[in-house]
Protein backbone atom coordinates (compact mmCIF):
# COMPACT_ATOMS: atom_id res chain seq x y z
CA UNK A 1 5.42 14.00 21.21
CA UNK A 2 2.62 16.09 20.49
CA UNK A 3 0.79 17.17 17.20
CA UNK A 4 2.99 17.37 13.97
CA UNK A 5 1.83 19.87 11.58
CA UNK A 6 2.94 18.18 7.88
CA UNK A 7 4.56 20.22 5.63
CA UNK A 8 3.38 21.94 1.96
CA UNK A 9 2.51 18.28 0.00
CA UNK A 10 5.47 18.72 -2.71
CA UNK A 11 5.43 16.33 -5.70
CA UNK A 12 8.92 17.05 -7.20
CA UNK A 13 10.87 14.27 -6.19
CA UNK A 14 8.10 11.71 -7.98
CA UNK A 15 8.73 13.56 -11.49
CA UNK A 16 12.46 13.16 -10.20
CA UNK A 17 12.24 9.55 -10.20
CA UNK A 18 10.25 9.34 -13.45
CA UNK A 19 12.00 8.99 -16.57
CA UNK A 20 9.92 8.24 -19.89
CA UNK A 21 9.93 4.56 -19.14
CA UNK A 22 8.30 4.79 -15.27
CA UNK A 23 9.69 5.58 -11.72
CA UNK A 24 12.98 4.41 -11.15
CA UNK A 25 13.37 1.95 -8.30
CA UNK A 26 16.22 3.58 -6.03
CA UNK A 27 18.16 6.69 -5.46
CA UNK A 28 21.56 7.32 -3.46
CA UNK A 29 20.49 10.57 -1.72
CA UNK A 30 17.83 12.21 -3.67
CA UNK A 31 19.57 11.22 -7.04
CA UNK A 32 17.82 8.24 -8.64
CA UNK A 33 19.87 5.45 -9.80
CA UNK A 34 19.17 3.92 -13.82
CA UNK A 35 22.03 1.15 -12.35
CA UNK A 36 19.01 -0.23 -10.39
CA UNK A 37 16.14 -0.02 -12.90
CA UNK A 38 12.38 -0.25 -13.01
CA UNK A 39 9.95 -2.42 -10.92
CA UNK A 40 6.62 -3.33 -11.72
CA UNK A 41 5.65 -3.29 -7.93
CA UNK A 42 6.42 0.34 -7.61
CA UNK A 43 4.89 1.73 -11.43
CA UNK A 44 1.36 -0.05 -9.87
CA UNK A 45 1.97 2.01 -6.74
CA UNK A 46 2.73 4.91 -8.22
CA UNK A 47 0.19 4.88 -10.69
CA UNK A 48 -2.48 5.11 -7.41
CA UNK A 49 -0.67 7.88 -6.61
CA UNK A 50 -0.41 9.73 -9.50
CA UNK A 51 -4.55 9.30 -9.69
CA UNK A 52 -4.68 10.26 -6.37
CA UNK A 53 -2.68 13.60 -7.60
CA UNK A 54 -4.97 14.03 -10.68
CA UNK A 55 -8.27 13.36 -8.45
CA UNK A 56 -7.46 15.83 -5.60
CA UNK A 57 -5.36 18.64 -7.99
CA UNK A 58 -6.93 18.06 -11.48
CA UNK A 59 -3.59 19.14 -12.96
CA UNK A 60 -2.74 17.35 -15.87
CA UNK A 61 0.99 16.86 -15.34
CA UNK A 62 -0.70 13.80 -12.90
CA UNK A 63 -2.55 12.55 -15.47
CA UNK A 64 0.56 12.21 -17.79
CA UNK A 65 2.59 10.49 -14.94
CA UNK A 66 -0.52 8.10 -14.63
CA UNK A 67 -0.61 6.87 -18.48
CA UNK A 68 3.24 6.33 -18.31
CA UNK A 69 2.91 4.10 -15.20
CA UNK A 70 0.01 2.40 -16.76
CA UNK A 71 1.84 1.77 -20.08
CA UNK A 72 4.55 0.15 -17.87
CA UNK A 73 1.92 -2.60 -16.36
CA UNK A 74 0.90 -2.56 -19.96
CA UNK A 75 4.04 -3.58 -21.24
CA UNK A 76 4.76 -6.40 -17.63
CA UNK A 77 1.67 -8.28 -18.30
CA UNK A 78 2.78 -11.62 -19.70
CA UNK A 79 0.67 -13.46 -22.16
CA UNK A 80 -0.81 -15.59 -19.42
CA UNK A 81 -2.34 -12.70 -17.32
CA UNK A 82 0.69 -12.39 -14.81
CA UNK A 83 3.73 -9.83 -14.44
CA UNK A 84 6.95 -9.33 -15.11
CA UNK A 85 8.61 -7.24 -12.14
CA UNK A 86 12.27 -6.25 -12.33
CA UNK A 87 13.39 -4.16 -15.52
CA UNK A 88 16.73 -3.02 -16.42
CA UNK A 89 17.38 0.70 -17.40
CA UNK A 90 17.97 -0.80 -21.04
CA UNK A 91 14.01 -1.48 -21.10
CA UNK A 92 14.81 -5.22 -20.81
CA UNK A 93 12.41 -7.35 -17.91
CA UNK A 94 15.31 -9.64 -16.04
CA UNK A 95 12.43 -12.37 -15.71
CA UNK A 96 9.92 -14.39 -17.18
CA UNK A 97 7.01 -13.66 -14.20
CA UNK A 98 7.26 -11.39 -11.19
CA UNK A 99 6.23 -12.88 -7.36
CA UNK A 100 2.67 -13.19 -6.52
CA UNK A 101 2.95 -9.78 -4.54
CA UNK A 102 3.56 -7.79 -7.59
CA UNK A 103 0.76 -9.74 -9.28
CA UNK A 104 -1.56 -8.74 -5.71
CA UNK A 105 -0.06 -5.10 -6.28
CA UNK A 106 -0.80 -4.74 -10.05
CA UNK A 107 -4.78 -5.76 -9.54
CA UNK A 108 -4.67 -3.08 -6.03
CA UNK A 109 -3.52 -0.52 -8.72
CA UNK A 110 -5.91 -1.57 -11.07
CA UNK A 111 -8.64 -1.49 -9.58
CA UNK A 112 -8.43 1.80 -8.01
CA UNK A 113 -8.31 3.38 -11.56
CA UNK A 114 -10.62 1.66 -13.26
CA UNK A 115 -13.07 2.39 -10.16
CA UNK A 116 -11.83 6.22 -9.71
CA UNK A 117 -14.79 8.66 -11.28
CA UNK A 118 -12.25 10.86 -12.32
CA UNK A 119 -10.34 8.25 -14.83
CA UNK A 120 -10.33 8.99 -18.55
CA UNK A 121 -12.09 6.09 -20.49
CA UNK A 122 -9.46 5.23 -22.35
CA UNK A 123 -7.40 4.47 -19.13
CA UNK A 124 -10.47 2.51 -17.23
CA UNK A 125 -11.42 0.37 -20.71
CA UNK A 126 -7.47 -0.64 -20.49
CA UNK A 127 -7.63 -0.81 -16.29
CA UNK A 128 -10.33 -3.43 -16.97
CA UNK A 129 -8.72 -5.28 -20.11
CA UNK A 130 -5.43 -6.29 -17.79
CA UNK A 131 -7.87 -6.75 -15.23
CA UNK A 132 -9.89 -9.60 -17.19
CA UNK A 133 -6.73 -11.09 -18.71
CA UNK A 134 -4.85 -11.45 -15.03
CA UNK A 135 -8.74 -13.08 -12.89
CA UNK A 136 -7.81 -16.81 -14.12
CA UNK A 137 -4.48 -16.28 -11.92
CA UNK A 138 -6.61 -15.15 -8.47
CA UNK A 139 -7.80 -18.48 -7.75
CA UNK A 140 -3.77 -20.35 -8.21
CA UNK A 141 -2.28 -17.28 -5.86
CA UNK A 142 -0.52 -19.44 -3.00
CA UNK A 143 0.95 -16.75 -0.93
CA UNK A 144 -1.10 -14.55 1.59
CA UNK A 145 -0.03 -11.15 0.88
CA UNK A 146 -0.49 -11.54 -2.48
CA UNK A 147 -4.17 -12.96 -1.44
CA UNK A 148 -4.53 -9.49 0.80
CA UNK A 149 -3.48 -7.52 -1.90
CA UNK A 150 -5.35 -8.88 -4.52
CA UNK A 151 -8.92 -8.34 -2.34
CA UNK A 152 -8.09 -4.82 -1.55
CA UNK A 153 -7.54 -4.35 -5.47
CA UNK A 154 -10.54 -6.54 -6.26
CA UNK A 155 -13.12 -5.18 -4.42
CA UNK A 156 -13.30 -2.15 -7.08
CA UNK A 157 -14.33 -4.68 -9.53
CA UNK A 158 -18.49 -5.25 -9.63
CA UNK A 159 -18.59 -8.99 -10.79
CA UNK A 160 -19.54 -12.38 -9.70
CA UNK A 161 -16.32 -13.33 -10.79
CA UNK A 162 -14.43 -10.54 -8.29
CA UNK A 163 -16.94 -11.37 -5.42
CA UNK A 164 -16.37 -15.38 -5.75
CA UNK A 165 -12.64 -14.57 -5.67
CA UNK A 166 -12.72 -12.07 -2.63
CA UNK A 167 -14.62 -14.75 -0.98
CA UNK A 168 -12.50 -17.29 -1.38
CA UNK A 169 -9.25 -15.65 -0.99
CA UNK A 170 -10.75 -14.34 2.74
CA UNK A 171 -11.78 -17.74 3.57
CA UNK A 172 -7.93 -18.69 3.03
CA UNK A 173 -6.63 -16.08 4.88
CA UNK A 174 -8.85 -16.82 7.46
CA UNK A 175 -8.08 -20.30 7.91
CA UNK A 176 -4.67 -19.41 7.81
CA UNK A 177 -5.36 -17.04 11.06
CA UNK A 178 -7.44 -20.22 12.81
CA UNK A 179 -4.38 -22.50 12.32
CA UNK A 180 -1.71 -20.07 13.84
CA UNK A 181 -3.19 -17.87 15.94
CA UNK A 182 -3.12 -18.69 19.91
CA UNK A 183 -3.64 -17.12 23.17
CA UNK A 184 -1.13 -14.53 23.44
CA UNK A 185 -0.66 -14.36 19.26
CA UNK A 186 -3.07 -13.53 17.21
CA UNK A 187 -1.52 -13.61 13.29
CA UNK A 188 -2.26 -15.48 10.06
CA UNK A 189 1.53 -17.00 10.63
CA UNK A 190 4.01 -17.78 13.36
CA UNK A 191 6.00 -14.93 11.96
CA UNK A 192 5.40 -11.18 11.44
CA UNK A 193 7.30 -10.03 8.50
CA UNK A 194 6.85 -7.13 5.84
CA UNK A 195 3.42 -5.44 4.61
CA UNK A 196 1.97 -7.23 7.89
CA UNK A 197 -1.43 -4.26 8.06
CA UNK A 198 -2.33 -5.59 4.66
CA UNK A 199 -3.86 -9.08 5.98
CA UNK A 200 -6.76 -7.12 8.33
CA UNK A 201 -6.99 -4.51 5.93
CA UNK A 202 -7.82 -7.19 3.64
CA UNK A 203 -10.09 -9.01 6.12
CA UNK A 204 -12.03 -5.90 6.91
CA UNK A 205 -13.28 -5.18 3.14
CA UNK A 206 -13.64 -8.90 2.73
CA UNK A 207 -15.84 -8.90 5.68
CA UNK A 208 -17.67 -6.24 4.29
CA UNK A 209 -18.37 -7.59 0.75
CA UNK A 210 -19.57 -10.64 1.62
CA UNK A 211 -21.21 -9.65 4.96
CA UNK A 212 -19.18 -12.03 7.12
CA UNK A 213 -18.54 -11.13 10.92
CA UNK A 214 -16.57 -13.32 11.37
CA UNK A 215 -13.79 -12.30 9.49
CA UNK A 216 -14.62 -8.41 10.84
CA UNK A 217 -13.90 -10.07 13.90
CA UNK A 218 -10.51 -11.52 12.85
CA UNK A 219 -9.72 -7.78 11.38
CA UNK A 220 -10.31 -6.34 14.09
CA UNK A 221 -8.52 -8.72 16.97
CA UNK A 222 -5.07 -9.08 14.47
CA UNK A 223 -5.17 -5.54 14.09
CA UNK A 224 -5.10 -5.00 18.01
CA UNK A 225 -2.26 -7.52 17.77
CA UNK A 226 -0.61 -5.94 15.32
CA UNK A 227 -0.93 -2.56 17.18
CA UNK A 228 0.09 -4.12 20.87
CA UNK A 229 3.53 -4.55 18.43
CA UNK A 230 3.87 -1.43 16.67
CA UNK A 231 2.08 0.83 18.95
CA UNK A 232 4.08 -0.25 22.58
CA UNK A 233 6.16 3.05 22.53
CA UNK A 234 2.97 4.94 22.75
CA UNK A 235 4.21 6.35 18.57
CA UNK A 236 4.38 4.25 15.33
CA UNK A 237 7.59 1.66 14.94
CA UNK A 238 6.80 -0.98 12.45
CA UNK A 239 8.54 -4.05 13.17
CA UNK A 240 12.48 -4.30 11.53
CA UNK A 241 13.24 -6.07 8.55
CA UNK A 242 16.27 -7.34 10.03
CA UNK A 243 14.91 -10.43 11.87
CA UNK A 244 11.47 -9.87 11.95
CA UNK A 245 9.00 -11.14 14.86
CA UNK A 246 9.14 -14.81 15.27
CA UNK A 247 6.08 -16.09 17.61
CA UNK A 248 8.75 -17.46 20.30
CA UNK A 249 10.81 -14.34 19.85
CA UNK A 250 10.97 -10.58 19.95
CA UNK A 251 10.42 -7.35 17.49
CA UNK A 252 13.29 -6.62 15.23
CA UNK A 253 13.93 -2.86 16.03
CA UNK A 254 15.20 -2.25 12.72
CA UNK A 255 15.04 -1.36 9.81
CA UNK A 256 12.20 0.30 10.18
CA UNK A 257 10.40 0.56 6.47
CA UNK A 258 7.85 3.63 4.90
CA UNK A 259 6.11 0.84 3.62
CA UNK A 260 5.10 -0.23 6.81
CA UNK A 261 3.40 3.48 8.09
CA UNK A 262 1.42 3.62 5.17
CA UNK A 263 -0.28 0.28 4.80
CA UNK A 264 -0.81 0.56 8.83
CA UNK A 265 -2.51 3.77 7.88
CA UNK A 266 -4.63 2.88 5.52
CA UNK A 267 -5.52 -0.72 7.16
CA UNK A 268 -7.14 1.88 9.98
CA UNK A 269 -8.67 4.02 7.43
CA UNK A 270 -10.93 0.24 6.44
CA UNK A 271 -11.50 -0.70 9.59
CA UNK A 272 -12.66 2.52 10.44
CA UNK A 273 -15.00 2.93 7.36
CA UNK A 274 -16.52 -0.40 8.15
CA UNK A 275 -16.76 -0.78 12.29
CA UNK A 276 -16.77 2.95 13.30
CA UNK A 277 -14.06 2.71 15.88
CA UNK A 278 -12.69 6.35 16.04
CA UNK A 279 -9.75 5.25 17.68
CA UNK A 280 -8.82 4.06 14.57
CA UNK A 281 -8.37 7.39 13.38
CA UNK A 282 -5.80 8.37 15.31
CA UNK A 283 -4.29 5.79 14.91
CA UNK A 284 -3.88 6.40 11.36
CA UNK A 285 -2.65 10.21 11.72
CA UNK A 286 0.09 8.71 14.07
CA UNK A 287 1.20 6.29 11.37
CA UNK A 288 1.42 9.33 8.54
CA UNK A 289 2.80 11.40 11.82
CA UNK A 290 6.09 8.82 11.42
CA UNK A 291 7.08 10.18 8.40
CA UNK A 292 7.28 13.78 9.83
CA UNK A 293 9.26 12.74 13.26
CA UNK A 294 6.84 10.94 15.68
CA UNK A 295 9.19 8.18 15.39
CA UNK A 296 11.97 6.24 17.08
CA UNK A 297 14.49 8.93 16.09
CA UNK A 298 12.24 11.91 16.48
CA UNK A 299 13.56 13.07 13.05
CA UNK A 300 11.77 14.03 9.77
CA UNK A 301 12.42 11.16 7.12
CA UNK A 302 11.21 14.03 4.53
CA UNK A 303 13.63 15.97 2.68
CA UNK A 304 12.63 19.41 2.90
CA UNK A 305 14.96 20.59 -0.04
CA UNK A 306 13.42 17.66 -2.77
CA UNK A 307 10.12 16.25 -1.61
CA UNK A 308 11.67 13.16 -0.83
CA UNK A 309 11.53 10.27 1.99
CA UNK A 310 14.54 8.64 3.08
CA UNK A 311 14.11 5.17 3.00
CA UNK A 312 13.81 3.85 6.73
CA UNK A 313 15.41 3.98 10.15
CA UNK A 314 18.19 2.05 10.86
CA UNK A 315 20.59 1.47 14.06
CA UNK A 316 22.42 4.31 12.72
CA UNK A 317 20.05 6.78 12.17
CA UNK A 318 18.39 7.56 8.85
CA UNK A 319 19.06 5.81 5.68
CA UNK A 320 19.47 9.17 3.20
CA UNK A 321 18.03 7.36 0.07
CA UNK A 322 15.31 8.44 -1.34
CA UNK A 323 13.51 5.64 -3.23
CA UNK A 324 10.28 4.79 -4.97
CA UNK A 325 8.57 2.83 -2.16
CA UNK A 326 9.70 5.43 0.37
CA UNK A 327 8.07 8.82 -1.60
CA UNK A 328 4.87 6.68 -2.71
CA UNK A 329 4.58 5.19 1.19
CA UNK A 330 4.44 8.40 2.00
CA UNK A 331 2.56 10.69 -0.07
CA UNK A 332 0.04 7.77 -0.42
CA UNK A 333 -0.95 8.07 2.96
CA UNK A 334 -0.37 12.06 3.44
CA UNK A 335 -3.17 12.25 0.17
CA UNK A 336 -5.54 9.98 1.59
CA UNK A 337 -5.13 11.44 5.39
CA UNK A 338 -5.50 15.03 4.23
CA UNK A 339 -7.96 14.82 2.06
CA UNK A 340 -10.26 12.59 4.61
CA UNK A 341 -12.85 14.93 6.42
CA UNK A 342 -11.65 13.50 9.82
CA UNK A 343 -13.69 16.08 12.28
CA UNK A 344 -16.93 15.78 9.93
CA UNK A 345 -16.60 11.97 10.39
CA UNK A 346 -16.54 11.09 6.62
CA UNK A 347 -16.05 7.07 7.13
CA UNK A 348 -16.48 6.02 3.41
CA UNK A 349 -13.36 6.21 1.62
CA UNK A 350 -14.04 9.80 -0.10
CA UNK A 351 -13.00 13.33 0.29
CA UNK A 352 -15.11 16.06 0.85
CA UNK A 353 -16.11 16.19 -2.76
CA UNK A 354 -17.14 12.37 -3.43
CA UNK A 355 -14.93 11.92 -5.88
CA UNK A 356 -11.86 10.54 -3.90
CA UNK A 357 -12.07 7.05 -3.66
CA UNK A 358 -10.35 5.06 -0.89
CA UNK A 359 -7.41 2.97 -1.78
């Protein structure tokens, strides 16, 4: 498998999921399907996006998908700071408070806009007012993605408050790493499931903010881990969701998630800001190069005809839905790839311009 060139970026299929509520959750094919609803998790995910969009293109049809995704976190924040995830198509939230990881994902999204230059005031003052209502939650989280997430969303924020939390949430995930990891495994927990790049990812800003090399050390030796895993095949294949990788056990071969490429991605993109390993580069173009066929099929999971990506790889071959995770897996990671200055060695998070900031 050699170099894959990636196709014309095409945004259609995101307006396609949008409705004037937010992005619908699923599709069958490239239709989307109201039976299935709205999530918080993917509105936060595609409101980065949709900044993303108005950062690098400065067309305003971005800017209007990124106030109707942050209306929707608007409207999931409960009156104690947290979210609501899963809403009907009737507008109706199906629960009182959404899992920690949508909580983690909400501040990520946060963040990001309220830290991009490019954000209208309006939409920063009400980035920051969620923000402050949702920090008493931070120190309560219990679950370690949600931890991960919530540093890589926090470390936008310029407080004592944000630092203290980043701290201590590392320090967790950290400890976590010290009670599970051993000789031949070297994880935060005896099992590698889903969103696995986010826990280094999260260790190398962590490591960063508060100057600690030890945790840049633990970054660095679970990402080799995780890339002994993912990496064995010589291309990208992110560990199945079917089964999973116990410690005493072997990689699930399917399915194989978007979700997975793109956090992988950009969990090389940190480490590569902060330790300078330009291995880690490649790395990252091989993840985004998944998408486009350097993968266990050797097949495109993008749909020429709509813009979309099917959702995963499976036993038998692709799965033809085109969901919101999928499309936002993947043109998060094409944005941030393309727009990096790779051969001029631009290692801090922005674009050519400066005005791109790293997710």
């Amino acid at each position: 498998m050699g170099n894959i060139s990636a196709p014309p970026f095409n945004s259609d299929h995101i307006f396609r999921l949008t409705d004037d509520t937010g992005m619908f959750q699923h599709a069958k094919f490239s239709v989307p399907d109201p039976a299935h609803g709205y999530t918080t998790d993917d509105n936060a995910r595609a409101l980065i996006v949709a900044m993303l969009l108005w950062t690098v293109y400065e067309q305003e049809e971005y800017l209007d998908l990124a106030y109707r995704y942050l209306s929707f976190l608007i409207n999931a924040q409960t009156k104690n700071g947290k979210y609501r995830n899963f809403m009907s198509y009737g507008r109706l939230f199906l629960e009182e408070e959404g899992s920690e990881d949508c909580f983690g994902r909400c501040l990520w999204a946060l963040g990001y806009v309220a830290a991009n230059p490019k954000t209208p005031d309006g939409m920063k003052e009400a980035c920051k007012m969620l923000l402050s209502k949702s920090m008493p939650n931070v120190p309560n989280l219990q679950w370690l993605r949600s931890k991960a997430y919530s540093i890589i969303g926090l470390r936008y924020v310029a407080t004592t408050q944000a630092y203290d939390c980043i701290r201590d949430l590392a320090g967790s995930l950290a400890d976590s790493y010290k009670k599970h990891a051993i000789k031949k495994w070297h994880w935060f927990e005896d099992v590698m499931t889903y969103s696995n790049a986010v826990l280094p990812w999260a260790m190398f800003i962590a490591g960063k903010v508060v100057d600690n090399r030890e945790w840049l050390s633990i970054a660095e030796e679970s990402l080799a881990f995780l890339e002994k895993v993912t990496f064995s095949n010589g291309y990208f294949k992110p560990v199945g969701c079917h089964g999973w990788y116990s410690k005493d056990g072997i990689p699930a071969k399917y399915d194989e998630q978007p979700l997975e490429a793109c956090e992988t991605a950009l969990a090389y993109l940190e480490g590569y800001s902060v330790i300078r390993r330009i291995d880690y580069l490649s790395k990252a173009k091989k993840c985004r190069n998944w998408y486009l066929g350097q993968n266990s099929l050797q097949k495109s999971l993008i749909d020429p005809q709509t813009g979309g990506c099917c959702d995963g790889i499976t036993p038998t071959g692709l799965n033809l839905n085109q969901g919101a995770e999928s499309i936002i897996s993947y043109c998060m990671c094409s944005l941030i790839i393309d727009e990096m200055n790779y051969e001029g060695g631009v290692s801090n998070g922005f674009s050519q311009s400066g005005n791109f900031p790293a997710v």
